[in-house]
Protein backbone atom coordinates (compact mmCIF):
# COMPACT_ATOMS: atom_id res chain seq x y z
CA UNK A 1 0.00 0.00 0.00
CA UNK A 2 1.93 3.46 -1.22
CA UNK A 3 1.75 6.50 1.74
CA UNK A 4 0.38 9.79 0.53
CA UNK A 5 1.69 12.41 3.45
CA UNK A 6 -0.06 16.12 2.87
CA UNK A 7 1.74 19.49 5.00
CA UNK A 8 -1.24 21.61 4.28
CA UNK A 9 -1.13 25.30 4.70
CA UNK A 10 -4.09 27.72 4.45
CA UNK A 11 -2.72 28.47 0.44
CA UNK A 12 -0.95 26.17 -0.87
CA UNK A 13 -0.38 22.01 0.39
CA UNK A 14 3.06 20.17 -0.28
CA UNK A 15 1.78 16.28 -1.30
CA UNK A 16 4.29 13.50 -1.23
CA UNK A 17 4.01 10.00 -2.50
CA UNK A 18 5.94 7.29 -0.82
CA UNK A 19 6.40 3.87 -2.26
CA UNK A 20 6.32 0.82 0.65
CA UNK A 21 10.27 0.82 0.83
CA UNK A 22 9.91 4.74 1.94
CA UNK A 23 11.73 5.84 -1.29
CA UNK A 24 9.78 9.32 -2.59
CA UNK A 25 8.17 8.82 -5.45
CA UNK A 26 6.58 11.73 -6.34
CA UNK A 27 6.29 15.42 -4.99
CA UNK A 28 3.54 18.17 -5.46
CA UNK A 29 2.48 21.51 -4.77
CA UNK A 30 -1.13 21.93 -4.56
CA UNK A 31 -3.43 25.07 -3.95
CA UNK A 32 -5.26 24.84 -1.04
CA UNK A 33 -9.03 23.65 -2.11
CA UNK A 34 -11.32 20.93 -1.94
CA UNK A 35 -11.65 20.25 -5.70
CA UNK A 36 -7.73 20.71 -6.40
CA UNK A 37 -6.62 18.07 -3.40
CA UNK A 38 -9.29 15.36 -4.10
CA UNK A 39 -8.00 15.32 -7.94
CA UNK A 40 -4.61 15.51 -6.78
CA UNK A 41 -5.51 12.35 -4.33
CA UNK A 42 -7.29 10.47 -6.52
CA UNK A 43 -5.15 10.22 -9.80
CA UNK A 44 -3.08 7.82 -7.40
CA UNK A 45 -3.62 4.64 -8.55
CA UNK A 46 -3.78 1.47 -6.20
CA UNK A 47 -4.49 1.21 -2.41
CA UNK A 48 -3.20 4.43 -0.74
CA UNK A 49 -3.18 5.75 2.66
CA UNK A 50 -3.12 8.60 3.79
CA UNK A 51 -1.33 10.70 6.59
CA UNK A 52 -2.01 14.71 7.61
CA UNK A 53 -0.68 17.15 11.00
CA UNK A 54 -3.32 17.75 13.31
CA UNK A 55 -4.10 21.35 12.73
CA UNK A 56 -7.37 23.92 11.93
CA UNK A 57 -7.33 22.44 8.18
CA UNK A 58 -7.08 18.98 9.78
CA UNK A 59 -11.10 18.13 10.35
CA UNK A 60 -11.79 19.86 6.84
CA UNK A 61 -9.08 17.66 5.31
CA UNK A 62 -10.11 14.83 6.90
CA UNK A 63 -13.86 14.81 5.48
CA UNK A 64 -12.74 16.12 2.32
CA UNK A 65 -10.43 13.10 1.59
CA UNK A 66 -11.44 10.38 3.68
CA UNK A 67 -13.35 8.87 0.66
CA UNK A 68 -10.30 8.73 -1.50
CA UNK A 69 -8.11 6.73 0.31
CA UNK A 70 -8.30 3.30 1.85
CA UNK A 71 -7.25 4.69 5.44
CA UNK A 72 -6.52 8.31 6.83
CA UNK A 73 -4.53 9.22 9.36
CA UNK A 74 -4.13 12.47 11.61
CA UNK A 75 -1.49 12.55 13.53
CA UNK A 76 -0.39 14.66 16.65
CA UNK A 77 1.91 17.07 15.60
CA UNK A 78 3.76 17.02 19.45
CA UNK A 79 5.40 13.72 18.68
CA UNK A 80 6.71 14.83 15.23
CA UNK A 81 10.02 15.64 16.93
CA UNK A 82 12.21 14.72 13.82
CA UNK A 83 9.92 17.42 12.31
CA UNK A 84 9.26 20.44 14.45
CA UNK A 85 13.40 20.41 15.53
CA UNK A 86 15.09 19.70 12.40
CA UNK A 87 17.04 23.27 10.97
CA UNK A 88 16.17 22.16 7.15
CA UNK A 89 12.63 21.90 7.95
CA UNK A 90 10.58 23.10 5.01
CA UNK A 91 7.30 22.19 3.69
CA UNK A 92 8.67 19.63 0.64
CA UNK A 93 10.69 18.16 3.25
CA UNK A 94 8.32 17.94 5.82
CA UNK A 95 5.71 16.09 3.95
CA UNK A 96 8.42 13.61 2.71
CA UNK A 97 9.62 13.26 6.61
CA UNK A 98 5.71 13.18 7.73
CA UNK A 99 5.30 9.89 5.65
CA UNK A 100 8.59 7.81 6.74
CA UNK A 101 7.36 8.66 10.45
CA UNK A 102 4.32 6.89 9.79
CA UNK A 103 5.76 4.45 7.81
CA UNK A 104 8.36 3.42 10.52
CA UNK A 105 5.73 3.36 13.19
CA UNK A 106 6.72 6.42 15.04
CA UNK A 107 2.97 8.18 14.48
CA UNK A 108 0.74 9.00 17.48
CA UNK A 109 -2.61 8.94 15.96
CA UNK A 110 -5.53 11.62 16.84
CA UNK A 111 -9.41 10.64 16.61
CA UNK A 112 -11.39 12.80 14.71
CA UNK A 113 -15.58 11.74 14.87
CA UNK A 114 -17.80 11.51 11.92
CA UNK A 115 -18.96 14.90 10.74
CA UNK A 116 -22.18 15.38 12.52
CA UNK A 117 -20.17 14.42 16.17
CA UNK A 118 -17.49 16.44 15.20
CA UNK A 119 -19.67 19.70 14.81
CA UNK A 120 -21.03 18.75 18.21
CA UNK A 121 -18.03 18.39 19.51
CA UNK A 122 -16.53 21.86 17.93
CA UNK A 123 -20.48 23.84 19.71
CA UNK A 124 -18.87 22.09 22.87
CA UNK A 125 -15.53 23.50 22.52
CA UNK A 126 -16.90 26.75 22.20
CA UNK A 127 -18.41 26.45 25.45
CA UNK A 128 -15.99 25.75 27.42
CA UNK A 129 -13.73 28.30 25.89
CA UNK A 130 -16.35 30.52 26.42
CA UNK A 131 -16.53 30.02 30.16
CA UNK A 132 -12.31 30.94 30.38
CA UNK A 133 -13.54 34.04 28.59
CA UNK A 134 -15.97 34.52 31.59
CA UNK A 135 -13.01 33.60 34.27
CA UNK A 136 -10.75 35.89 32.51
CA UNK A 137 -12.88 39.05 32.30
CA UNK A 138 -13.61 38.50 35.86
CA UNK A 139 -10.07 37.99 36.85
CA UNK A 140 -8.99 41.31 35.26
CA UNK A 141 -11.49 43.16 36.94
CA UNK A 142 -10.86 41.88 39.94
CA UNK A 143 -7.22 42.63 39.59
CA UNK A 144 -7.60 46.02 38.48
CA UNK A 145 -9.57 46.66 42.03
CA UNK A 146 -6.67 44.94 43.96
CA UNK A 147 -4.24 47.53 42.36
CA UNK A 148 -6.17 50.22 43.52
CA UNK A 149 -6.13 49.19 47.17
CA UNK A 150 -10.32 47.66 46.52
CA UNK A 151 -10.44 44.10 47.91
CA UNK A 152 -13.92 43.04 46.84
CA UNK A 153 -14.98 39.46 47.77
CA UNK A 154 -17.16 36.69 46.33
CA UNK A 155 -19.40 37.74 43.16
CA UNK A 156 -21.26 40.70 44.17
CA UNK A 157 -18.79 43.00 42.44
CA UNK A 158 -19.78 41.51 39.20
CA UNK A 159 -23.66 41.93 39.33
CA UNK A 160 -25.33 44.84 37.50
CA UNK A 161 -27.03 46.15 40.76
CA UNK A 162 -23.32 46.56 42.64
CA UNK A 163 -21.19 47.57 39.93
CA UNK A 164 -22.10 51.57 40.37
CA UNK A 165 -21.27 51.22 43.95
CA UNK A 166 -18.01 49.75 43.32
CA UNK A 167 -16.56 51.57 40.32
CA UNK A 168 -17.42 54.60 42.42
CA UNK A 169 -14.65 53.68 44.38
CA UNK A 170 -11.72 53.83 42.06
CA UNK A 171 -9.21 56.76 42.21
CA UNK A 172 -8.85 58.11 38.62
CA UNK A 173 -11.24 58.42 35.62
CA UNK A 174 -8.75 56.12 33.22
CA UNK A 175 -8.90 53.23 35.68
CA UNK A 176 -13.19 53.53 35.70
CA UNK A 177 -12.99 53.38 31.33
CA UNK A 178 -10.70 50.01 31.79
CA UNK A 179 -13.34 48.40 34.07
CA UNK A 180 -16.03 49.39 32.59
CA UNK A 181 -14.78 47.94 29.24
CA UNK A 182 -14.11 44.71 31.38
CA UNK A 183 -17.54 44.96 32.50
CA UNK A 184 -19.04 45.21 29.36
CA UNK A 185 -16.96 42.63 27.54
CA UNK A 186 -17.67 40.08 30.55
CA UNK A 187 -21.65 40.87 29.93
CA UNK A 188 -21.03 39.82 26.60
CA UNK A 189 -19.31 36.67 26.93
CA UNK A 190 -21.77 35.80 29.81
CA UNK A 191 -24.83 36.56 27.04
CA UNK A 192 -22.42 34.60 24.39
CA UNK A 193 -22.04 31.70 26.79
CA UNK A 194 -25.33 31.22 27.35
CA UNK A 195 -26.46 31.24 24.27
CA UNK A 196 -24.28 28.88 22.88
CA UNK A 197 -25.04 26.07 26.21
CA UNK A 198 -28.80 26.87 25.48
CA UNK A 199 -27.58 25.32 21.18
CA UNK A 200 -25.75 22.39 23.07
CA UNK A 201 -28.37 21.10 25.02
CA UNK A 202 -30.74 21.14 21.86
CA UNK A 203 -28.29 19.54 19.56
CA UNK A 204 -27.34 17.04 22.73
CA UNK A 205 -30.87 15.63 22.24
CA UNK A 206 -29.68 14.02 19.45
CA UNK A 207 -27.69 11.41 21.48
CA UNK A 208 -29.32 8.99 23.69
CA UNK A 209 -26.38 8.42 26.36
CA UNK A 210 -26.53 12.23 27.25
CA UNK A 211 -30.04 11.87 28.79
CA UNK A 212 -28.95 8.91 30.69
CA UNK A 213 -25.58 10.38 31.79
CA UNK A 214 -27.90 12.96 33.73
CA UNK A 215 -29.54 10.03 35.41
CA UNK A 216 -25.92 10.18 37.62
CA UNK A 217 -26.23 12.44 40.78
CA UNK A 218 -24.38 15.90 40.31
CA UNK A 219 -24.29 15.51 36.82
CA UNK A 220 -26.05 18.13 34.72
CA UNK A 221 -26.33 18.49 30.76
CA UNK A 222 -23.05 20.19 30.18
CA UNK A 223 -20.88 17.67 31.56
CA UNK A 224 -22.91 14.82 29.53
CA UNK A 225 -22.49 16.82 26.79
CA UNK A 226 -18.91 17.30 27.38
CA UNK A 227 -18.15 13.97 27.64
CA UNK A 228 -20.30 12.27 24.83
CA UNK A 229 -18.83 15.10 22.72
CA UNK A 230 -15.07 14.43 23.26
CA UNK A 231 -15.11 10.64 23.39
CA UNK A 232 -17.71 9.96 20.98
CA UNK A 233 -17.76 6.22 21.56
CA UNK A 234 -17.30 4.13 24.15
CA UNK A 235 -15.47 1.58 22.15
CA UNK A 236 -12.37 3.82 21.39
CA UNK A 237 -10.71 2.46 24.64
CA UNK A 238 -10.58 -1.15 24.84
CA UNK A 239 -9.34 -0.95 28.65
CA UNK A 240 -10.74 1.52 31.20
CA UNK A 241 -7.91 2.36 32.55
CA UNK A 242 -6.93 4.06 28.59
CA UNK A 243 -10.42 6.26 29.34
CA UNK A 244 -8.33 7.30 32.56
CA UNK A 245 -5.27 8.02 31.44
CA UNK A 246 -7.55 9.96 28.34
CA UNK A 247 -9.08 12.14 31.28
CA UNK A 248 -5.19 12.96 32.35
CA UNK A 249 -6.25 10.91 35.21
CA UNK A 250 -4.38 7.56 34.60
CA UNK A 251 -1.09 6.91 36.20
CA UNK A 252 2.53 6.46 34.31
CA UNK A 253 5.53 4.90 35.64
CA UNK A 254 9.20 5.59 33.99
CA UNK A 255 10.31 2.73 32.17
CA UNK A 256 14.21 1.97 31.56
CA UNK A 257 15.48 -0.47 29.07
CA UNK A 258 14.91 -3.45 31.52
CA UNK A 259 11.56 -2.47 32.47
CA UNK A 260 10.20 -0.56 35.25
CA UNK A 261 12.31 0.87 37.68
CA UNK A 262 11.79 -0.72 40.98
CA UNK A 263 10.74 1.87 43.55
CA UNK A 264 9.88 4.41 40.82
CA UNK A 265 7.22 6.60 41.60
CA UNK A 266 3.76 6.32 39.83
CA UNK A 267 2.18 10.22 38.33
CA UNK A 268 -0.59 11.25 37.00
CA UNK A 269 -0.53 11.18 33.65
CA UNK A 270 0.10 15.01 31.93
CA UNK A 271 -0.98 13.60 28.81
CA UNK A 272 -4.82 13.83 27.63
CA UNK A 273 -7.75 16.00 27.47
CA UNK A 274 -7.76 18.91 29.87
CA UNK A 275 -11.58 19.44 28.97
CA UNK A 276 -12.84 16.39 29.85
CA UNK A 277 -10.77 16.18 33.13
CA UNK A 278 -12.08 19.34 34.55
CA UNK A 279 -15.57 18.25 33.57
CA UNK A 280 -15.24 14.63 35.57
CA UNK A 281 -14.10 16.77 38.22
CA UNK A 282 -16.72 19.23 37.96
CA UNK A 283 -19.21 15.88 38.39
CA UNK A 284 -17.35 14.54 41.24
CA UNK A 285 -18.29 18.11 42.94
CA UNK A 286 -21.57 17.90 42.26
CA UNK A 287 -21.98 14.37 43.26
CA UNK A 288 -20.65 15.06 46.41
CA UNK A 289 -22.98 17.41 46.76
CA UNK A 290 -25.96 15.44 45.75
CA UNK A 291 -28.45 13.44 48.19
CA UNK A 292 -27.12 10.06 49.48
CA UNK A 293 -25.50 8.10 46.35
CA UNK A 294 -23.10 5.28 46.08
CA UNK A 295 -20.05 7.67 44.96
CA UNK A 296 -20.51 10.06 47.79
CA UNK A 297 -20.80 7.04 50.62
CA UNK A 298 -17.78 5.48 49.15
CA UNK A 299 -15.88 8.65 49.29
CA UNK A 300 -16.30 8.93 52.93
CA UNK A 301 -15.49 5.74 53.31
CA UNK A 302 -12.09 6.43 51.55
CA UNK A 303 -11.30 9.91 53.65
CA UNK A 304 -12.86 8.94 56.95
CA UNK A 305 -12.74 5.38 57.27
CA UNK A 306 -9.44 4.47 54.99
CA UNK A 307 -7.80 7.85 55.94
CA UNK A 308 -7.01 8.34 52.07
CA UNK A 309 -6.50 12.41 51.40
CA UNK A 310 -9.95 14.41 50.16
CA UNK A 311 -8.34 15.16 46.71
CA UNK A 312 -6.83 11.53 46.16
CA UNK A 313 -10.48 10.36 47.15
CA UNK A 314 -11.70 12.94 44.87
CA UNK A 315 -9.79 11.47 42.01
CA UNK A 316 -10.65 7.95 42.93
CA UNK A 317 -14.44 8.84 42.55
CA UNK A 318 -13.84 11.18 39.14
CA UNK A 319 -12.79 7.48 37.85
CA UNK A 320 -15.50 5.58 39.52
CA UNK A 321 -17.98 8.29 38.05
CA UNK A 322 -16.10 8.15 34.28
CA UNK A 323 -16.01 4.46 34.13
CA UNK A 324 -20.02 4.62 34.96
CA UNK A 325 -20.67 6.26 32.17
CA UNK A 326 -18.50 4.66 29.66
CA UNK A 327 -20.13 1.35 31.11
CA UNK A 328 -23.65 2.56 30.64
CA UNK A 329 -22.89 4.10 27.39
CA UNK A 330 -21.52 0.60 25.78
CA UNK A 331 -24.54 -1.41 27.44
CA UNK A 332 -27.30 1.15 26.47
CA UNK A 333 -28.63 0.68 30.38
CA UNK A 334 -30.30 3.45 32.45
CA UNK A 335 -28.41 4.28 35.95
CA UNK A 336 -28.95 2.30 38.65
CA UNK A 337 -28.02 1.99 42.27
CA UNK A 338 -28.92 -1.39 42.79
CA UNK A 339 -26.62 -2.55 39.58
CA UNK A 340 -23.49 -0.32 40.46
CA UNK A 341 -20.92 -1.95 41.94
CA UNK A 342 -18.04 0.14 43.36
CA UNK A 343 -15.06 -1.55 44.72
CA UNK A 344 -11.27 -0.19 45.29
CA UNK A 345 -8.06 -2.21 45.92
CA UNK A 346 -5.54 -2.32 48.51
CA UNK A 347 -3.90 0.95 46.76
CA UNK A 348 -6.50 3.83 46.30
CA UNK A 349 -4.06 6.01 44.91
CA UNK A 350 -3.55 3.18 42.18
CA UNK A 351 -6.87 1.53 41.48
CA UNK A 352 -10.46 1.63 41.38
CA UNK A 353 -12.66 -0.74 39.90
CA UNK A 354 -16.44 0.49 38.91
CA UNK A 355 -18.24 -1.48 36.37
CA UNK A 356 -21.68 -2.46 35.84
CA UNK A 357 -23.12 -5.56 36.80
CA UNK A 358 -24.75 -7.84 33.58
């Protein structure tokens, strides 16, 4: 099967053709459309596949060509070391160099969902970056009171009825235009953000294991959302401790040429998506929180009972919680106390076992 390896750029997209031995074959410039790339793609003859960078073109790319080829593959642009560090890097080289990665194995591939999940996933994105806008806008106008010798606490100096009150405070007429421009582009984003979870929650409808996610304690629409929109199926991890390490909540040990190193210290993976971490984190809060449920009772039992610290036993229940809903997503069953079965092992900082019963 020949490799086709694309470095695509918004105007033009270097194309090169690899035969199986990795010799180059053939290399070509090509403008940056649709029409102009499929052609290019398709006048290969023979079983192809073929590989692309994970970047903003990468999703377009990906549904543009996927019918041309026998397999695509988009690959995470972190671990293209020999690319992003060499000094003759160019874009004829790089799509030459792209291809022999893949070809000699050395190719972390990134999932990209069928088009409708993918614009799901991209509404859910928005979100969330929404809500940093939110953080941000409130951070800066917090700051700017600090500066000024203001020390306002909690939220009230964001709401519309206190804001007079507290801008009335500040020294100097150029410091009162820079709030009130944070004030005004924080109402915005607030407006924006709502807007957008109000789209979400309408186009999460369209997914069955959303609805039943919420059947959870402490778990509300956006973190279903969030989490049927970034791993879009269950069956992309074959092991759950791959959904964990996914979450940035899975542990990694340093490995030497011999193995692991004896006595070497198990981390939290620093790999993974930062999205859906915060959001399994988000749901352990608000199961806690919740009326009596199986996660919060065993969390007690882990802090009071097994003397295990709050944010270890925290982290414990975030994968008890995310291994729920993976389970009930792959069985198609509706939450239920009486099937969940929670159970740890001797090391809580190490493993937790949550599954649901046939």
């Amino acid at each position: 099967m020949r490799t086709i390896a694309i470095d695509a750029h918004s105007t033009t997209c270097e194309l090169a053709l690899l035969s199986k031995k990795g010799k180059l074959v053939m290399r070509r410039e090509i403008r940056t459309n649709a029409k102009d790339l499929i052609d290019a793609v398709s006048s290969i003859p023979g079983k192809k596949e073929l590989v692309i960078e994970e970047t903003e073109l990468a999703s377009w790319l990906n549904r543009s060509l996927k019918p041309c080829v026998d397999k695509l593959v988009v690959s995470n642009p972190k671990q293209n070391k020999w690319i992003a560090k060499s000094e003759l890097s160019n874009d004829k080289v790089d799509a030459f160099r792209l291809g022999r990665l893949y070809q000699g194995g050395y190719i972390k591939e990134i999932y990209h969902p069928e088009d409708g999940r993918q614009r799901f996933k991209e509404l859910v994105l928005e979100y969330h970056d929404l809500d940093k806008q939110v953080v941000r806008y409130k951070n800066k106008i917090k700051s700017k009171y600090r500066q000024n010798g203001i020390f306002p606490k909690g939220a009230a100096v964001y709401s519309t009825e206190n804001r007079k009150n507290w801008v009335e405070q500040l020294p100097d007429s150029c410091v009162v235009f820079q709030v009130n421009k944070w004030y005004k582009m924080l109402d915005l984003s607030v407006s924006l953000k709502e807007e957008v979870r109000k789209r979400v929650i309408k186009e999460g409808k369209k997914y069955p294991e959303i609805a039943k996610f919420q059947q959870i304690p402490g778990i509300g629409p956006i973190i279903a959302s969030t989490v049927s929109a970034i791993i879009d199926t269950p069956f992309r991890f074959s092991r759950k401790n791959k959904v964990w390490s996914y979450a940035r909540m899975g542990l990694r040990k340093k490995k030497s040429g011999r193995g692991y190193k004896p006595g070497g210290r198990e981390r939290l993976s620093k790999d993974g998506n930062r999205i859906l971490k915060k959001v399994t984190m988000t749901a352990v809060e608000g199961t806690l929180r919740s009326r009596d449920n199986p996660f919060r009772r065993k969390f007690h039992d882990l802090v009071i009972n097994k003397h295990i610290d709050s944010s270890l036993g925290k982290l414990t229940i975030g994968r008890c919680i995310l291994s729920t809903m993976i389970g009930m997503w792959k069985t198609g069953e509706d939450y239920s106390e009486e099937k969940l079965n929670i159970s740890t092992g001797e090391r809580y900082d190490q493993a937790v076992i949550c599954r649901m019963k046939n």
